[in-house]
C-alpha atoms as a PDB file:
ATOM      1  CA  UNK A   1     253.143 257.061  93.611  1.00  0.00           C
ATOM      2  CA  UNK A   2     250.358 259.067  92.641  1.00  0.00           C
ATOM      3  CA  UNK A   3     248.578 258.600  96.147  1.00  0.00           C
ATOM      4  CA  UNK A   4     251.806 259.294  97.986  1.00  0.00           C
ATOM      5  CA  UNK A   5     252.227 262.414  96.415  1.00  0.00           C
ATOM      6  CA  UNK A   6     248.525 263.684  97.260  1.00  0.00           C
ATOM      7  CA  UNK A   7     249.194 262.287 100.886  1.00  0.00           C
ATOM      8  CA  UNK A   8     252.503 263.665 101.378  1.00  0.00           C
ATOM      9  CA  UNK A   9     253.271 267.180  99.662  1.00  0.00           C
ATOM     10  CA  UNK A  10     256.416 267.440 100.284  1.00  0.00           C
ATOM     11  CA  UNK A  11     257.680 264.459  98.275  1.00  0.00           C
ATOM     12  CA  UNK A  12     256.894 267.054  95.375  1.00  0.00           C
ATOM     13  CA  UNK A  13     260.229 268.437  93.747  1.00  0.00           C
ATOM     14  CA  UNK A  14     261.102 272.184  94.281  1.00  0.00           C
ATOM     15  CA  UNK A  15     258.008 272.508  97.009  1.00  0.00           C
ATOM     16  CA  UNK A  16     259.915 270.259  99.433  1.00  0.00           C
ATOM     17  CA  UNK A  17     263.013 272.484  99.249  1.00  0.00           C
ATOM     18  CA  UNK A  18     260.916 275.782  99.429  1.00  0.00           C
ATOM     19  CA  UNK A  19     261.156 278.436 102.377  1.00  0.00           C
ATOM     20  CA  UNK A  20     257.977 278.188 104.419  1.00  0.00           C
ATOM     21  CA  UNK A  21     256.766 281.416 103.421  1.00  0.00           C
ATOM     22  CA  UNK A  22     257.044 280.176  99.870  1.00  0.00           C
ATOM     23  CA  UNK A  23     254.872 277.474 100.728  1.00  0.00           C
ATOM     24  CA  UNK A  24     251.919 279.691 102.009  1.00  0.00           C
ATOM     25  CA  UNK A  25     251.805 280.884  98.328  1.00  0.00           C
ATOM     26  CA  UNK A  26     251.842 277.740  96.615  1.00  0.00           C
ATOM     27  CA  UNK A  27     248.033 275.696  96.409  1.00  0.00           C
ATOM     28  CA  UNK A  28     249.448 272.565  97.616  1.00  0.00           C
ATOM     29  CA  UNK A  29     245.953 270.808  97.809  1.00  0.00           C
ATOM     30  CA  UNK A  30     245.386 272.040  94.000  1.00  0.00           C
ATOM     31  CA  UNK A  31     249.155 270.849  93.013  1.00  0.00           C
ATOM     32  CA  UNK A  32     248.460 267.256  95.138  1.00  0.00           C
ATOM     33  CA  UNK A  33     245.444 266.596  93.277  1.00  0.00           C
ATOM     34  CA  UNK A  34     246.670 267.516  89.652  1.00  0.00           C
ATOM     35  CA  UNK A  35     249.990 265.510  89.904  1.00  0.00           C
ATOM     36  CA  UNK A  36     248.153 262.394  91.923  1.00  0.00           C
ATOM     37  CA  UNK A  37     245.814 262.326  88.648  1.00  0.00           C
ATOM     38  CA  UNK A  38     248.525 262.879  86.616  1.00  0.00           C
ATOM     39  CA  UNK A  39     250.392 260.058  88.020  1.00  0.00           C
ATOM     40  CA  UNK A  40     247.495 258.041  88.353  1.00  0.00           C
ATOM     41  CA  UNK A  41     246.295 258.778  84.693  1.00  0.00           C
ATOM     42  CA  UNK A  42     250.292 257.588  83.570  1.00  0.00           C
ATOM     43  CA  UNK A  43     249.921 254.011  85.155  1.00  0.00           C
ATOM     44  CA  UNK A  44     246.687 253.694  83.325  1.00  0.00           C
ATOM     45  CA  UNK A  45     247.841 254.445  79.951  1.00  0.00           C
ATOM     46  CA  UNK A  46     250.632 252.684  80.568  1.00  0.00           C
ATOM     47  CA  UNK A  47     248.727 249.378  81.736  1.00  0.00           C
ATOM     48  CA  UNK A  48     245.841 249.315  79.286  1.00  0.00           C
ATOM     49  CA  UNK A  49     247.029 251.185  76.115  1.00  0.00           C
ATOM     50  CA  UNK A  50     249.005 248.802  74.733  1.00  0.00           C
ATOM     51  CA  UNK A  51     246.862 246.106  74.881  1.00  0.00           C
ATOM     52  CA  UNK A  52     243.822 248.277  73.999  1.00  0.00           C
ATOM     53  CA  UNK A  53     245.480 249.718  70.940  1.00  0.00           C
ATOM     54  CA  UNK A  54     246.404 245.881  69.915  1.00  0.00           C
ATOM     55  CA  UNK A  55     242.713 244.647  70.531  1.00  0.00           C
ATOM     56  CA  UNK A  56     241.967 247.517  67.648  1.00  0.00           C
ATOM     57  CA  UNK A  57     244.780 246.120  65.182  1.00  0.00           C
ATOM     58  CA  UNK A  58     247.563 248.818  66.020  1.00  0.00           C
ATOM     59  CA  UNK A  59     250.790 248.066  66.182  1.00  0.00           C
ATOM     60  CA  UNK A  60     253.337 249.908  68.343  1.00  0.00           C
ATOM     61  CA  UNK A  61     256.368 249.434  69.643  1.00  0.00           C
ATOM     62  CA  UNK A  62     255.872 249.171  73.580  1.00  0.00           C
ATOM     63  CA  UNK A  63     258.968 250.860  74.531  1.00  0.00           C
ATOM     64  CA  UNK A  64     258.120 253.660  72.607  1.00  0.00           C
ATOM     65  CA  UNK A  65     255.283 253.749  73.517  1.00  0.00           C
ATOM     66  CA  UNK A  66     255.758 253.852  77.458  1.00  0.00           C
ATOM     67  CA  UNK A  67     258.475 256.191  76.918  1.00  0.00           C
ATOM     68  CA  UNK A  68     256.045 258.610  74.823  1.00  0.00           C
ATOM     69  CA  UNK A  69     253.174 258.444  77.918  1.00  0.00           C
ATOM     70  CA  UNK A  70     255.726 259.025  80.454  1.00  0.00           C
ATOM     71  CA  UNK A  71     257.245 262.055  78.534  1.00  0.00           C
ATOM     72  CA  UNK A  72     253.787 263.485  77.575  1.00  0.00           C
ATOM     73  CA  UNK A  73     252.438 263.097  80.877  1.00  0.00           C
ATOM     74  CA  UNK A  74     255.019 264.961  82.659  1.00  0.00           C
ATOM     75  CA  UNK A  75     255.347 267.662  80.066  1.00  0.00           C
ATOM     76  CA  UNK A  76     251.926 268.671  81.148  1.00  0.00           C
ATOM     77  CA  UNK A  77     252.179 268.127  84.634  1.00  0.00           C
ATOM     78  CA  UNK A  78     255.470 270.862  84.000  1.00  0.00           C
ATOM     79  CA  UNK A  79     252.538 273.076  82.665  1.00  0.00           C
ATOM     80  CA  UNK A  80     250.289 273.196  85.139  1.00  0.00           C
ATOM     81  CA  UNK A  81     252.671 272.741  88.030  1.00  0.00           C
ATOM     82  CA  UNK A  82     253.518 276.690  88.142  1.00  0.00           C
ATOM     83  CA  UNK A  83     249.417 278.005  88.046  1.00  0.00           C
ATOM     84  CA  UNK A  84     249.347 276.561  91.393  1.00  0.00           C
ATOM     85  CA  UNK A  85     252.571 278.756  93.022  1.00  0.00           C
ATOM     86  CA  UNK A  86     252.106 282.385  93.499  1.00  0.00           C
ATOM     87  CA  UNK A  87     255.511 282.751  93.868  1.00  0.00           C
ATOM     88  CA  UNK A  88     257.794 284.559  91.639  1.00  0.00           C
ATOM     89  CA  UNK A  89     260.265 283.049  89.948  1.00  0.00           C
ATOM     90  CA  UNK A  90     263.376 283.828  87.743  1.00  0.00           C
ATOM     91  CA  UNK A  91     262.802 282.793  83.881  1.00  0.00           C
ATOM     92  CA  UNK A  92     265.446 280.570  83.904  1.00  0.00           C
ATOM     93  CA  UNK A  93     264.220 278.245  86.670  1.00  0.00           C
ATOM     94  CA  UNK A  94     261.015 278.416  84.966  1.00  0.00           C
ATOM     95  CA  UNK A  95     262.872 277.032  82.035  1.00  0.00           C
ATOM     96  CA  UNK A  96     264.483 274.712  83.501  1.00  0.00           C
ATOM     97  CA  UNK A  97     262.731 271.510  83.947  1.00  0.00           C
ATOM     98  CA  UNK A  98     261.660 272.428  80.053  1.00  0.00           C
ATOM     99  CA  UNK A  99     264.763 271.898  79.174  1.00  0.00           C
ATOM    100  CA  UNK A 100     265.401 268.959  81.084  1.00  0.00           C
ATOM    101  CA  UNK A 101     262.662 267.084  79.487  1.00  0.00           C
ATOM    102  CA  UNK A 102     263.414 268.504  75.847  1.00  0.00           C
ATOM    103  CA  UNK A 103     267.115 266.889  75.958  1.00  0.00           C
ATOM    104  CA  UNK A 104     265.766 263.380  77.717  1.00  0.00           C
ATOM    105  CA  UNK A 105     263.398 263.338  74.403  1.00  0.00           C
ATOM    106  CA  UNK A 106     266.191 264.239  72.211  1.00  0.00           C
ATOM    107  CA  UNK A 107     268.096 261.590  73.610  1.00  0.00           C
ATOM    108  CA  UNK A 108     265.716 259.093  73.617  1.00  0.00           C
ATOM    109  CA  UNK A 109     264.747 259.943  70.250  1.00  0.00           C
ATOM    110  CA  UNK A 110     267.691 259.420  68.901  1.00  0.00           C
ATOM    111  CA  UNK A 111     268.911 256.387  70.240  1.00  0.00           C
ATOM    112  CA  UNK A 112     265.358 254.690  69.256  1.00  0.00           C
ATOM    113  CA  UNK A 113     265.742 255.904  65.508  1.00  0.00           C
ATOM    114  CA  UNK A 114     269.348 255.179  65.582  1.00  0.00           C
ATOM    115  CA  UNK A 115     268.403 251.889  66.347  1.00  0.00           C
ATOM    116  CA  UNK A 116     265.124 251.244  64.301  1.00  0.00           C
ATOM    117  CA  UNK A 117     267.743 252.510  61.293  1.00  0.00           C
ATOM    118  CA  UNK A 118     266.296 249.882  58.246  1.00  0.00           C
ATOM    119  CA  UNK A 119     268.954 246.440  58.544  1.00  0.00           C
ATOM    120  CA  UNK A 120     271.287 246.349  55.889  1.00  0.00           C
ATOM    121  CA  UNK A 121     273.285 242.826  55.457  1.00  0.00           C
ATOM    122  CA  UNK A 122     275.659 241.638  52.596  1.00  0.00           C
ATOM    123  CA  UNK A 123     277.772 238.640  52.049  1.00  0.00           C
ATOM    124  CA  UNK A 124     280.862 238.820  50.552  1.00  0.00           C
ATOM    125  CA  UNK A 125     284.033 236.769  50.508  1.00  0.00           C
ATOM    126  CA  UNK A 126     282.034 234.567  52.552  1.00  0.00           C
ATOM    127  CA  UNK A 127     282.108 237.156  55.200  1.00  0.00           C
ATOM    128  CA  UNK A 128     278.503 238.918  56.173  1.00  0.00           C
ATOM    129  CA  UNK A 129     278.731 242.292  57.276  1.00  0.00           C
ATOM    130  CA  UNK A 130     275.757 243.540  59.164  1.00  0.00           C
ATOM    131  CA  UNK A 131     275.307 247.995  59.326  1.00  0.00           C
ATOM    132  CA  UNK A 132     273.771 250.055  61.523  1.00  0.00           C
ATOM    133  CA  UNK A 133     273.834 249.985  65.113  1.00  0.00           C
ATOM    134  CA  UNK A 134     275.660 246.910  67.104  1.00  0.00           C
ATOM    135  CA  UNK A 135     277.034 245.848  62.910  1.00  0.00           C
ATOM    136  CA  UNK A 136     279.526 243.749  62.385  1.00  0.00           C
ATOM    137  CA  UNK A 137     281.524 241.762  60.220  1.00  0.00           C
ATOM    138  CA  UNK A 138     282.188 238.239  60.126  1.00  0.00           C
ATOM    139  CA  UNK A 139     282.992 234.707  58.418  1.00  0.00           C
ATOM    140  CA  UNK A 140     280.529 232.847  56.998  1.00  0.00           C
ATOM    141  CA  UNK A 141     279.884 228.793  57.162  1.00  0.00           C
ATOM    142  CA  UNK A 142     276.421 227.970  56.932  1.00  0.00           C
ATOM    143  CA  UNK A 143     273.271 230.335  56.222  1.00  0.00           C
ATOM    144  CA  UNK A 144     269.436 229.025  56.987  1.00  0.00           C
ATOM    145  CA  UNK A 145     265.878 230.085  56.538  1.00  0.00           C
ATOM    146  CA  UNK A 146     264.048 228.995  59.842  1.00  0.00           C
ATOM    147  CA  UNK A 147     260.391 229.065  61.202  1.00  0.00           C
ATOM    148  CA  UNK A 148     261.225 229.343  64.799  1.00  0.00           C
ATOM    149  CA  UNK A 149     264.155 229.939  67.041  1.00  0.00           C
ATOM    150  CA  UNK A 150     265.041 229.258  70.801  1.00  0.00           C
ATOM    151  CA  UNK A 151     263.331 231.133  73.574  1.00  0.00           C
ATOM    152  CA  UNK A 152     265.325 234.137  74.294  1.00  0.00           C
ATOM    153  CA  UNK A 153     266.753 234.122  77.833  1.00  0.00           C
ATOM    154  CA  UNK A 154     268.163 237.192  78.384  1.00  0.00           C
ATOM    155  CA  UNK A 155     269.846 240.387  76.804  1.00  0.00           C
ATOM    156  CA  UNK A 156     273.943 240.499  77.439  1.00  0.00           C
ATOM    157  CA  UNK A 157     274.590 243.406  76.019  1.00  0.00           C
ATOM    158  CA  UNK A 158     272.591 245.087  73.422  1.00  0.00           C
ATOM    159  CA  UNK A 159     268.853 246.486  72.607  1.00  0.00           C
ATOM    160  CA  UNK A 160     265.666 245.231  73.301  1.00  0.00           C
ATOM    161  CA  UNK A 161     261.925 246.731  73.088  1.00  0.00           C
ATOM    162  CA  UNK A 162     259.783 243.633  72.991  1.00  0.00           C
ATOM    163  CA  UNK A 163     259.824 243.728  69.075  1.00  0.00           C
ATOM    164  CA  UNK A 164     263.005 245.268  68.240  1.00  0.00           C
ATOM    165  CA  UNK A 165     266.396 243.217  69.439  1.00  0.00           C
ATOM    166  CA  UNK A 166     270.130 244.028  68.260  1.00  0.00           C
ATOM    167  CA  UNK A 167     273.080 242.712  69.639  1.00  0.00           C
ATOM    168  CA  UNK A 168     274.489 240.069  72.151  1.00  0.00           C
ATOM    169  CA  UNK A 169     271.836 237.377  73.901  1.00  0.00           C
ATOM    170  CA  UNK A 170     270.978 234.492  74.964  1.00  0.00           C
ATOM    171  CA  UNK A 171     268.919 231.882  73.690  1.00  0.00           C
ATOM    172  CA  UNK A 172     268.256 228.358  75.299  1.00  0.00           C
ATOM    173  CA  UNK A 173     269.521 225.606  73.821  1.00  0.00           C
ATOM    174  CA  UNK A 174     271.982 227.669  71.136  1.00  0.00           C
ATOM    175  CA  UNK A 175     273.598 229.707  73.884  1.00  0.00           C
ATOM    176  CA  UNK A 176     275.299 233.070  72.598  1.00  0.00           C
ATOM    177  CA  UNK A 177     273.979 234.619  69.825  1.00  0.00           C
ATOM    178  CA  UNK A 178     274.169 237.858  68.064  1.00  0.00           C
ATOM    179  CA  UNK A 179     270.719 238.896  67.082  1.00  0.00           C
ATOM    180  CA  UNK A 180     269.313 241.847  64.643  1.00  0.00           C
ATOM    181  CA  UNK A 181     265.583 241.422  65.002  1.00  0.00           C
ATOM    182  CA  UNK A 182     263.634 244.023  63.505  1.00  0.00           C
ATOM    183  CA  UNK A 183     259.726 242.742  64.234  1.00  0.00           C
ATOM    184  CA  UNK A 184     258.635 239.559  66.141  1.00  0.00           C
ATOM    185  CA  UNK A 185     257.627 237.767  63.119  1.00  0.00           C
ATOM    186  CA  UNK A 186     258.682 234.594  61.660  1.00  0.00           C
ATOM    187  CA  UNK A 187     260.397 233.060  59.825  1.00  0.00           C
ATOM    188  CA  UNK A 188     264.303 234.121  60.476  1.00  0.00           C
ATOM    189  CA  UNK A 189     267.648 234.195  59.119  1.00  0.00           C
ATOM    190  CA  UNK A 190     270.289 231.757  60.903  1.00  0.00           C
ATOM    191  CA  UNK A 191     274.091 232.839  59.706  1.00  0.00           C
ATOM    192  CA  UNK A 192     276.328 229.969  61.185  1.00  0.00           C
ATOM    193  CA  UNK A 193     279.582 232.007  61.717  1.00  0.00           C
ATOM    194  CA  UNK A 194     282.828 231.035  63.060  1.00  0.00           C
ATOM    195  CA  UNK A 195     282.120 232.961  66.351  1.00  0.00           C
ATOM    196  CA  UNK A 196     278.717 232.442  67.249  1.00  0.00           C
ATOM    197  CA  UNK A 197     274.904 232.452  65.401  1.00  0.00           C
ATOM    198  CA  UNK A 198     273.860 235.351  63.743  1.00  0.00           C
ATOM    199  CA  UNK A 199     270.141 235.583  63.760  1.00  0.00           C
ATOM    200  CA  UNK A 200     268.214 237.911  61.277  1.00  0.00           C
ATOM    201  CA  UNK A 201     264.695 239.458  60.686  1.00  0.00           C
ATOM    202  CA  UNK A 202     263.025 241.936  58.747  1.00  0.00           C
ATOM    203  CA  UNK A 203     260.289 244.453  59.014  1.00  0.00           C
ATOM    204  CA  UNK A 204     258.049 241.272  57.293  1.00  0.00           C
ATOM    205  CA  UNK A 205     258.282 237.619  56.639  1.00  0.00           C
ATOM    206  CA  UNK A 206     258.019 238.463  52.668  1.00  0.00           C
ATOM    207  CA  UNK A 207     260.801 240.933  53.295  1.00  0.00           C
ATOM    208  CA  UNK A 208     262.778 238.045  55.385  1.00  0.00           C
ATOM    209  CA  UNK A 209     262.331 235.554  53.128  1.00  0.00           C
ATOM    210  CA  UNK A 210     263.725 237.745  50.221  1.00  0.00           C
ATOM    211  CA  UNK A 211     266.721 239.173  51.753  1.00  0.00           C
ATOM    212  CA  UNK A 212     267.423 235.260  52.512  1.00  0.00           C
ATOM    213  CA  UNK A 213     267.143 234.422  49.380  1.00  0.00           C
ATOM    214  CA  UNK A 214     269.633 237.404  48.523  1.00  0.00           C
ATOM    215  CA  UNK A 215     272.044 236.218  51.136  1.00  0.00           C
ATOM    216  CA  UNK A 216     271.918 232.442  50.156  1.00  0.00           C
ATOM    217  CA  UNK A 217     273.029 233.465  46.714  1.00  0.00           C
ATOM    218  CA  UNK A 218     275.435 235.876  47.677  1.00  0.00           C
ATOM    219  CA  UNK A 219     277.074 233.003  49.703  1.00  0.00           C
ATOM    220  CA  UNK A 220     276.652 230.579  46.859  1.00  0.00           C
ATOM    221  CA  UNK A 221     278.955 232.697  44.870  1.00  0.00           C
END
């Protein structure tokens, strides 16, 4: 995209709609270039950084982070764009692709920390309840403590991240299941309900493994 842009100006938003006398005031070659790089410098990150911050032992979550790299980028590149026009402008179309990009963060933001919200589960009356986002509330029949689960097939309506998962999937072998994964480490929490597998995880397997034990007396009672 980044190449296409450099190439062919006028694929660049609010220059492609400008009067031609506008355009005599605007350094297109200077605006090309810096968005190109830009661009260019966005695939990159996006490519290598996860796998370069793993190699050094950090963990982040890859949505997140391709979200943050495509936000940051193009926060700057809404910087620099308006050094390279000579035009004047109003203050509020200045301001405007600010606060475009201010409420897509906001959003975004909050429906990642709505749901990264810490897992809460309880059994009671043989029925688990499950808060936070995608909870529910259901009847209990069997509750296991397993090392591994199905391959996950795909998402049918829910959240996933690559280490977070909440809500409705599919998983070979055990079909429909509702999951509320936190991290992508074993060992899990299988709820046998009367509607279909509830699978759990924590932020840790020590974490896991106690809330299990929680839950298995809870149900015990």
């Amino acid at each position: 995209m980044g190449f296409l842009v450099k190439k062919f100006p006028d694929m660049i938003a609010g220059y492609n709609t400008m009067p031609e006398e506008q355009k005599k005031n605007v350094d297109v070659e200077g605006l090309s270039s810096m968005m190109r790089n830009a661009m260019v410098l966005m695939g990159l990150l996006i490519a290598v950084g996860k796998p370069f911050l793993g190699l050094i032992g950090w963990e982040i979550n890859p949505a997140l982070f391709i979200i943050s790299v495509i936000l940051s980028i193009t926060a700057v590149m809404l910087v620099l764009a308006p050094t390279y026009d000579g035009n004047k402008h109003p203050w509020y179309k200045k301001a405007f692709p600010f606060v475009v990009i201010i409420g897509i963060s906001l959003f975004v933001g909050f429906k990642i920390f709505k749901t990264h919200e810490p897992l809460e589960a309880f059994i009671s009356e043989d029925r688990i309840t499950v808060t936070g986002e995608y909870g529910l509330t259901q009847k209990v029949t069997n509750i296991q403590l397993l090392e591994n689960i199905p391959n996950i097939k795909t998402r049918s309506g829910g959240y996933s991240d690559g280490m977070v998962r909440k809500g409705n999937f599919i998983l070979e072998d055990w079909g429909a299941c509702t999951l509320f994964l936190l991290s992508d480490k074993k060992p899990y929490i299988k709820v046998t309900t009367a509607v279909k597998p509830i699978i759990i995880n924590f932020d840790n397997p020590e974490n896991t493994k106690k809330q299990f034990d929680r839950l298995q007396e809870e149900f015990n009672q």
